[in-house]
N, C-alpha and C. Protein backbone atom coordinates (compact mmCIF):
# COMPACT_ATOMS: atom_id res chain seq x y z
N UNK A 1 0.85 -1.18 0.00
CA UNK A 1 0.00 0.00 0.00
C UNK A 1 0.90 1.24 0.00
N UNK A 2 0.94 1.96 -0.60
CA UNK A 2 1.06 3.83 -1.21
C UNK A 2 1.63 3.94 0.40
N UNK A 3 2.47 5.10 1.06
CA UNK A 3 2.18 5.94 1.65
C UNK A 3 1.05 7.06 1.65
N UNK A 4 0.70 7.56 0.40
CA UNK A 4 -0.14 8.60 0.42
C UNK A 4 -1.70 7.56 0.48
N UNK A 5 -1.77 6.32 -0.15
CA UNK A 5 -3.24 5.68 0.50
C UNK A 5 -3.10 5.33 1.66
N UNK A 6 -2.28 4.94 2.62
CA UNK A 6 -2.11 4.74 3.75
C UNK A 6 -2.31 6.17 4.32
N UNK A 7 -2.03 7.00 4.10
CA UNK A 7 -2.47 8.10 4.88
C UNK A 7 -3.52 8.91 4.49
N UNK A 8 -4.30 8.74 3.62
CA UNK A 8 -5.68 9.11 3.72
C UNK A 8 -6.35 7.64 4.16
N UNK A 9 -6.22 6.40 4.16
CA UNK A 9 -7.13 5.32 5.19
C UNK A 9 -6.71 6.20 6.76
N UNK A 10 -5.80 6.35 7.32
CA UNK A 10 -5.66 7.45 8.82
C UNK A 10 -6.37 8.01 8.59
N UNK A 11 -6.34 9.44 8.29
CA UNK A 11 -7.01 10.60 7.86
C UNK A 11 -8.69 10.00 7.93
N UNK A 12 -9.30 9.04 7.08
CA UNK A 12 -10.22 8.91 7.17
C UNK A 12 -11.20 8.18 8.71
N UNK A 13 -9.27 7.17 9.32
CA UNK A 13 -10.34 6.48 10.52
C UNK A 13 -10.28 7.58 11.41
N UNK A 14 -9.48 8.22 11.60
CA UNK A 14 -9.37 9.92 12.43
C UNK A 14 -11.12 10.53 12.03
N UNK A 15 -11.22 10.88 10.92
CA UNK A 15 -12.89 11.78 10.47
C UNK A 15 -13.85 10.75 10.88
N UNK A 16 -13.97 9.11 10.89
CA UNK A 16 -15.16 8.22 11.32
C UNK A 16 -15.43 8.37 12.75
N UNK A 17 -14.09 8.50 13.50
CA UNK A 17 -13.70 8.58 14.87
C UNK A 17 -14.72 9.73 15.47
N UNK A 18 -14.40 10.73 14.95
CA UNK A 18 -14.48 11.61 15.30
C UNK A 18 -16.22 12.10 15.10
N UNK A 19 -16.58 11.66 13.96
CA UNK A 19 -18.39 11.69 13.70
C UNK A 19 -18.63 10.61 14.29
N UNK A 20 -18.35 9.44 14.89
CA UNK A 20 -18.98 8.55 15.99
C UNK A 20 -18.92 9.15 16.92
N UNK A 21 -18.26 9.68 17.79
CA UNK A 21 -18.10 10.40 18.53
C UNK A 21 -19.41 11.58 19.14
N UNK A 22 -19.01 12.24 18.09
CA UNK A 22 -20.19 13.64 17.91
C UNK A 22 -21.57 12.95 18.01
N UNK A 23 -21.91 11.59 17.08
CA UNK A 23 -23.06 11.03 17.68
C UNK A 23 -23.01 10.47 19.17
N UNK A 24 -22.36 10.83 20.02
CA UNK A 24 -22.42 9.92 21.46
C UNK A 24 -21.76 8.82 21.34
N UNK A 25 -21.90 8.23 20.26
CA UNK A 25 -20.70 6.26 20.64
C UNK A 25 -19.14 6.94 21.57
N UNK A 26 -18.96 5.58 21.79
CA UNK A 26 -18.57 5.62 22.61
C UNK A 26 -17.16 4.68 21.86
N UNK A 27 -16.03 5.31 21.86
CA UNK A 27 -14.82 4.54 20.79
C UNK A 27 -13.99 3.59 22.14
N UNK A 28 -14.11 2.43 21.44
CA UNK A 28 -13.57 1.81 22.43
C UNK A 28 -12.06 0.94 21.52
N UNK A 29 -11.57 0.54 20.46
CA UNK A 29 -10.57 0.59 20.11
C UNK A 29 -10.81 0.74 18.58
N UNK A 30 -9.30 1.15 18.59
CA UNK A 30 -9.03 1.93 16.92
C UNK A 30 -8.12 0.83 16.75
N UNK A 31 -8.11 0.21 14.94
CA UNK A 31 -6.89 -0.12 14.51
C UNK A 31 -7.18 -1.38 15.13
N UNK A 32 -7.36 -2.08 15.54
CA UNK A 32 -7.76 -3.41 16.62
C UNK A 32 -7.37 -4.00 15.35
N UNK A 33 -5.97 -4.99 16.13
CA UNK A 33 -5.25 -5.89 15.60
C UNK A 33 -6.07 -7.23 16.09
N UNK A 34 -5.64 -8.75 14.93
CA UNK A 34 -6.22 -9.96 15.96
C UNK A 34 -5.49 -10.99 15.48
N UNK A 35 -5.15 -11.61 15.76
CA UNK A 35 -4.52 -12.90 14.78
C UNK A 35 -4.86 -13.21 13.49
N UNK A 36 -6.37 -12.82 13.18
CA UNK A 36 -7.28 -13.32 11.91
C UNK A 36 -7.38 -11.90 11.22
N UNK A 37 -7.00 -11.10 11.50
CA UNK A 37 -7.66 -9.70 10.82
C UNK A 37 -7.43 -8.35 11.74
N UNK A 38 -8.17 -7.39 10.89
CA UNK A 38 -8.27 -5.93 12.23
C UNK A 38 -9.19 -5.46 11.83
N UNK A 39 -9.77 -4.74 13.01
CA UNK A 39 -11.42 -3.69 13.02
C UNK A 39 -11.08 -2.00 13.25
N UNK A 40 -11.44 -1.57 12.11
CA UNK A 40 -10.74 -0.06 12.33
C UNK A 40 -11.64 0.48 13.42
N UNK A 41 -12.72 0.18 13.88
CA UNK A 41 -13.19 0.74 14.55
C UNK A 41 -13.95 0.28 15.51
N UNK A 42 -14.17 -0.32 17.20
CA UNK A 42 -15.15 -0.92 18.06
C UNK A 42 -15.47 0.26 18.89
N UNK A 43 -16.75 -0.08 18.82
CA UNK A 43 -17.41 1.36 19.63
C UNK A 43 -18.77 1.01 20.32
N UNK A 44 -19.23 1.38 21.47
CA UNK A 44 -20.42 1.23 21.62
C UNK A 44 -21.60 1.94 21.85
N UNK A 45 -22.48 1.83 21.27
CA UNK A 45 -23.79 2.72 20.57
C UNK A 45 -24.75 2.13 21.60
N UNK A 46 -24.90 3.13 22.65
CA UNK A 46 -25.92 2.49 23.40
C UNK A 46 -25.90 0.87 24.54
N UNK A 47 -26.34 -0.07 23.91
CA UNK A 47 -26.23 -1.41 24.25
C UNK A 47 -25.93 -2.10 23.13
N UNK A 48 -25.81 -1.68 22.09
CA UNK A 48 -25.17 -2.25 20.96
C UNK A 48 -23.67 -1.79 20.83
N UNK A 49 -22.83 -2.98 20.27
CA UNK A 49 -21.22 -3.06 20.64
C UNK A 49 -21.25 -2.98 18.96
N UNK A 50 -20.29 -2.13 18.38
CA UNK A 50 -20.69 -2.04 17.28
C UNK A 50 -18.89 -2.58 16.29
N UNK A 51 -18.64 -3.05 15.55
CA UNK A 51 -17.60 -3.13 14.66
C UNK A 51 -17.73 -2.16 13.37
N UNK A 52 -16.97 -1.34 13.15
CA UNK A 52 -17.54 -0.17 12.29
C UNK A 52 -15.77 -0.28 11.18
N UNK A 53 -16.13 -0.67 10.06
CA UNK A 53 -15.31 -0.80 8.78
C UNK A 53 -15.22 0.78 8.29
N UNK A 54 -13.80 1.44 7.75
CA UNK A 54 -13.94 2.66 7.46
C UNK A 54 -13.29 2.57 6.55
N UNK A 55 -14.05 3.29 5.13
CA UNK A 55 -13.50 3.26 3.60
C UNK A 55 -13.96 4.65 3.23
N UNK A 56 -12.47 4.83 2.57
CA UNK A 56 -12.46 6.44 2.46
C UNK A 56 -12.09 6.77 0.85
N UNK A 57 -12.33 7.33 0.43
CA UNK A 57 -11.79 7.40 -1.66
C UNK A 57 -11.58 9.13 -1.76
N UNK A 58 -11.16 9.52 -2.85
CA UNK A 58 -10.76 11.14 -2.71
C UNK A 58 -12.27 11.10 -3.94
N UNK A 59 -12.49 10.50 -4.85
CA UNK A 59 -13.59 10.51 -5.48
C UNK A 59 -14.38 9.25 -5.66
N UNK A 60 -15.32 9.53 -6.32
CA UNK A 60 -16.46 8.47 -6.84
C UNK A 60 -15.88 7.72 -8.18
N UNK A 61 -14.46 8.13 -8.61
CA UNK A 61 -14.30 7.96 -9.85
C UNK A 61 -14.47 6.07 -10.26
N UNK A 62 -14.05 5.76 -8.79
CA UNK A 62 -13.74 4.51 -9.19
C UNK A 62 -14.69 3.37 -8.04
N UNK A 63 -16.17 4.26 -8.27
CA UNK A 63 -16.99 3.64 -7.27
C UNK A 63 -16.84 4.24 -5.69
N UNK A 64 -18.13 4.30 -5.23
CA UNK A 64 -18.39 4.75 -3.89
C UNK A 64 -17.25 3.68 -3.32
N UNK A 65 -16.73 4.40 -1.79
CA UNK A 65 -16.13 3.59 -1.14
C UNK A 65 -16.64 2.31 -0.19
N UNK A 66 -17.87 2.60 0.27
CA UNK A 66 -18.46 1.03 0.67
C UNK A 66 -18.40 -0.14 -0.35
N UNK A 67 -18.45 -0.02 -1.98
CA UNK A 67 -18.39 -1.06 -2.39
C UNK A 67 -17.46 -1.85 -2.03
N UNK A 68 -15.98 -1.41 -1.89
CA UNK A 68 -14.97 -2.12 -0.94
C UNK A 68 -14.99 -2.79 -0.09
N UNK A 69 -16.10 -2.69 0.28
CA UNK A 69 -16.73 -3.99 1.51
C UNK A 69 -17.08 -5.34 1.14
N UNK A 70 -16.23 -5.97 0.42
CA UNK A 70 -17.33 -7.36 -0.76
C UNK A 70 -16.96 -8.10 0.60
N UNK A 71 -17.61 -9.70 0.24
CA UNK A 71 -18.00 -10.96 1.16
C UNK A 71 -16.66 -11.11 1.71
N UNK A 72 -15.33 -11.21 1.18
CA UNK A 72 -13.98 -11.16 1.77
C UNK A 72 -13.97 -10.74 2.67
N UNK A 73 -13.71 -9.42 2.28
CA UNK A 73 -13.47 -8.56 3.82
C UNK A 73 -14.38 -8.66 4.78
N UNK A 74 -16.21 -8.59 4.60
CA UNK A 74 -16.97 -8.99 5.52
C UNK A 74 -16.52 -10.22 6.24
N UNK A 75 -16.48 -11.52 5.80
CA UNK A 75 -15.79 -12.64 6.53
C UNK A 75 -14.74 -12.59 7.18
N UNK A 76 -13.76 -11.52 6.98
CA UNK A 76 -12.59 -11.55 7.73
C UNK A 76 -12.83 -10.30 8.74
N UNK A 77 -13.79 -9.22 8.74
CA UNK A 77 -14.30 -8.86 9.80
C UNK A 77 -15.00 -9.76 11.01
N UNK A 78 -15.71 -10.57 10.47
CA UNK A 78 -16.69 -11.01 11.23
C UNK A 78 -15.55 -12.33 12.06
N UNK A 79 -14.95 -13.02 11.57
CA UNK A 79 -14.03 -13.40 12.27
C UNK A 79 -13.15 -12.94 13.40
N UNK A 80 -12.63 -11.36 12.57
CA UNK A 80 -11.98 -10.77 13.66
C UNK A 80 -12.81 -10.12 15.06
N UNK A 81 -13.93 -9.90 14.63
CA UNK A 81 -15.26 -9.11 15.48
C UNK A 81 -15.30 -11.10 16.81
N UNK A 82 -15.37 -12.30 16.24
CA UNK A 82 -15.58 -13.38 16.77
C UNK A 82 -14.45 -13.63 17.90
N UNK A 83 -13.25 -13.62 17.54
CA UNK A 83 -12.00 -13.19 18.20
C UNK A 83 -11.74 -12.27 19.44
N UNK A 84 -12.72 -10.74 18.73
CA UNK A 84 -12.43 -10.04 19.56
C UNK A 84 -13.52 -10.04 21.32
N UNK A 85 -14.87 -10.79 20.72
CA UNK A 85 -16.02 -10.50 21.99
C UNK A 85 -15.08 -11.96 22.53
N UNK A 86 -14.28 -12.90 22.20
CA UNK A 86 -14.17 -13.91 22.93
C UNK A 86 -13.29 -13.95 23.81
N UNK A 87 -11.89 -12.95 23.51
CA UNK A 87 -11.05 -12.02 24.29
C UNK A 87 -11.61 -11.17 24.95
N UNK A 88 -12.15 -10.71 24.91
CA UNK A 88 -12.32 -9.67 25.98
C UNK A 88 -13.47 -10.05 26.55
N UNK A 89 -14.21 -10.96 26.60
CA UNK A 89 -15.38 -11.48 27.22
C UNK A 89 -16.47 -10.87 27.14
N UNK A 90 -17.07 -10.12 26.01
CA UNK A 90 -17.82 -9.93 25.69
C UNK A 90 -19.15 -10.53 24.59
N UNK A 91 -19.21 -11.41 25.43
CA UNK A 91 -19.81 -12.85 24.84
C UNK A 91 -21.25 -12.46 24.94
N UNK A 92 -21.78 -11.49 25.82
CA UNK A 92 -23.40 -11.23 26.02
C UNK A 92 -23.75 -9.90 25.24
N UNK A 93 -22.96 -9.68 24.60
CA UNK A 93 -23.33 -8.36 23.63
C UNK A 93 -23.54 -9.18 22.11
N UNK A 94 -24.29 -8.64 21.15
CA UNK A 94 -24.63 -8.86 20.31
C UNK A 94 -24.11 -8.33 19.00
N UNK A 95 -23.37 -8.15 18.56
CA UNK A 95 -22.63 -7.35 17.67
C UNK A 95 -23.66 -6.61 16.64
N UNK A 96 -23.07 -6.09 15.72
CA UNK A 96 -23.13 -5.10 14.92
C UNK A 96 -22.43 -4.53 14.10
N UNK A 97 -22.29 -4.56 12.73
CA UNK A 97 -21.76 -4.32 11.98
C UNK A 97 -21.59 -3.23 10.60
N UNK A 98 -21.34 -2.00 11.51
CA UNK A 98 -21.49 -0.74 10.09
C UNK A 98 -20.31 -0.65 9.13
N UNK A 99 -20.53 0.34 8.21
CA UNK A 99 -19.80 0.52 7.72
C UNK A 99 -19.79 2.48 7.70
N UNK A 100 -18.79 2.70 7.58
CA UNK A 100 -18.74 4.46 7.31
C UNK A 100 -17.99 4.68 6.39
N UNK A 101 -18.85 5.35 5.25
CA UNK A 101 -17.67 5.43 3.42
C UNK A 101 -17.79 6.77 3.66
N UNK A 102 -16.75 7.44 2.98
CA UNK A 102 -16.15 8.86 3.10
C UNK A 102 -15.38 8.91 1.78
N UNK A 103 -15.99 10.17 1.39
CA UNK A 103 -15.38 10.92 0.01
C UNK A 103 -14.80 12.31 0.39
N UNK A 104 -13.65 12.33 -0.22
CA UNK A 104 -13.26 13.34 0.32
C UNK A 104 -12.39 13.81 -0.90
N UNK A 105 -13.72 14.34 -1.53
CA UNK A 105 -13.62 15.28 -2.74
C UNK A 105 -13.34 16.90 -2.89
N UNK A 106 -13.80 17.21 -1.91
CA UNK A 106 -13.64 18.93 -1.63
C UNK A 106 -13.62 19.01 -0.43
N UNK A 107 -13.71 20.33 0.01
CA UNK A 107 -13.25 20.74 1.23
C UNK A 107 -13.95 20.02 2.66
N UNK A 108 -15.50 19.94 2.35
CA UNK A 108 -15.92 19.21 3.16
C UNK A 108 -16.13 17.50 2.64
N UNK A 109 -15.76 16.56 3.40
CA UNK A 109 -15.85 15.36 3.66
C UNK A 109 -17.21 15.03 3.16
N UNK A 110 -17.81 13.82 2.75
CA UNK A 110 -19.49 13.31 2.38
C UNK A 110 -19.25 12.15 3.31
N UNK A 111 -20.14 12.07 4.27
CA UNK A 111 -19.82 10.53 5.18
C UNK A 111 -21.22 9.64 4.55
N UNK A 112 -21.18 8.46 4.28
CA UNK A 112 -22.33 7.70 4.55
C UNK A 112 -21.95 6.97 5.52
N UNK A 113 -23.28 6.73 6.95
CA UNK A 113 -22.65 5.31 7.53
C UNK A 113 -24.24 4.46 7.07
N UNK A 114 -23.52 3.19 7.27
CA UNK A 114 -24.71 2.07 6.53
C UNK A 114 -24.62 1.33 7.91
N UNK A 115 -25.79 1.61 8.36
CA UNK A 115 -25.67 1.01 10.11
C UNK A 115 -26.15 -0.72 9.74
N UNK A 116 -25.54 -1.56 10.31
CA UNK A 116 -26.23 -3.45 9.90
C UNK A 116 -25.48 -3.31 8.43
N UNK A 117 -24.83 -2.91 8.09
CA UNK A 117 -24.41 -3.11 6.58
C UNK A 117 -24.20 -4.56 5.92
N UNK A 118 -23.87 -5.60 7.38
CA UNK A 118 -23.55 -6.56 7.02
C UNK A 118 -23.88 -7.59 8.28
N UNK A 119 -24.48 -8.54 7.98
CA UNK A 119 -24.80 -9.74 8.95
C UNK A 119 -23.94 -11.04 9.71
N UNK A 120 -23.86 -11.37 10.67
CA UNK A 120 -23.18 -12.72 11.42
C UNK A 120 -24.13 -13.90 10.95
């Protein structure tokens, strides 16, 4: 991976961070490494524990950035999300799985988040 795509994927989990946030969630790890994978984002929304995928593009040229989410990466989230409630013992929470795509075409940012984007 680029330095300069590697540093707009930052840049972008920094802006998801930060609009979870502003909605009240509650960021509980960034970058979350696991043996099987990593979750750019665990946070919790209420009573829902949420795994939140962050895809960021400078345009639409080459497709919105959620399409980046195909069955792959979902499976290797959901693995790593399986990993992570079993470590930390969070076995009575129910997961959840968004996604937050970000274009960052002009000065201001376009966020979509797709809350359930994807199923266990």
């Amino acid at each position: 991976m680029s330095r300069e795509r590697r540093s707009l994927g930052e840049w972008g989990e920094r802006q998801a961070e930060t609009y979870l946030r502003d909605k009240g969630w509650r960021i509980l790890e960034r970058n979350m490494r696991t043996p099987v994978g990593e979750i750019d984002l665990v946070a919790q929304a209420g009573r829902d524990l949420v795994f939140v995928e962050v895809k960021t593009r400078r345009s639409d040229a080459f497709g919105v950035p959620q399409e980046a989410v195909g069955l792959r990466k979902q499976r290797q989230i959901l693995r790593a999300a399986q990993w992570y409630l079993l470590q930390r013992g969070k076995t009575g929470f129910q997961p959840r799985f968004d996604v937050v795509a970000i274009t960052a075409d002009g000065e201001i940012p376009r966020f979509e988040h797709i809350v359930d984007a994807f199923g266990a």
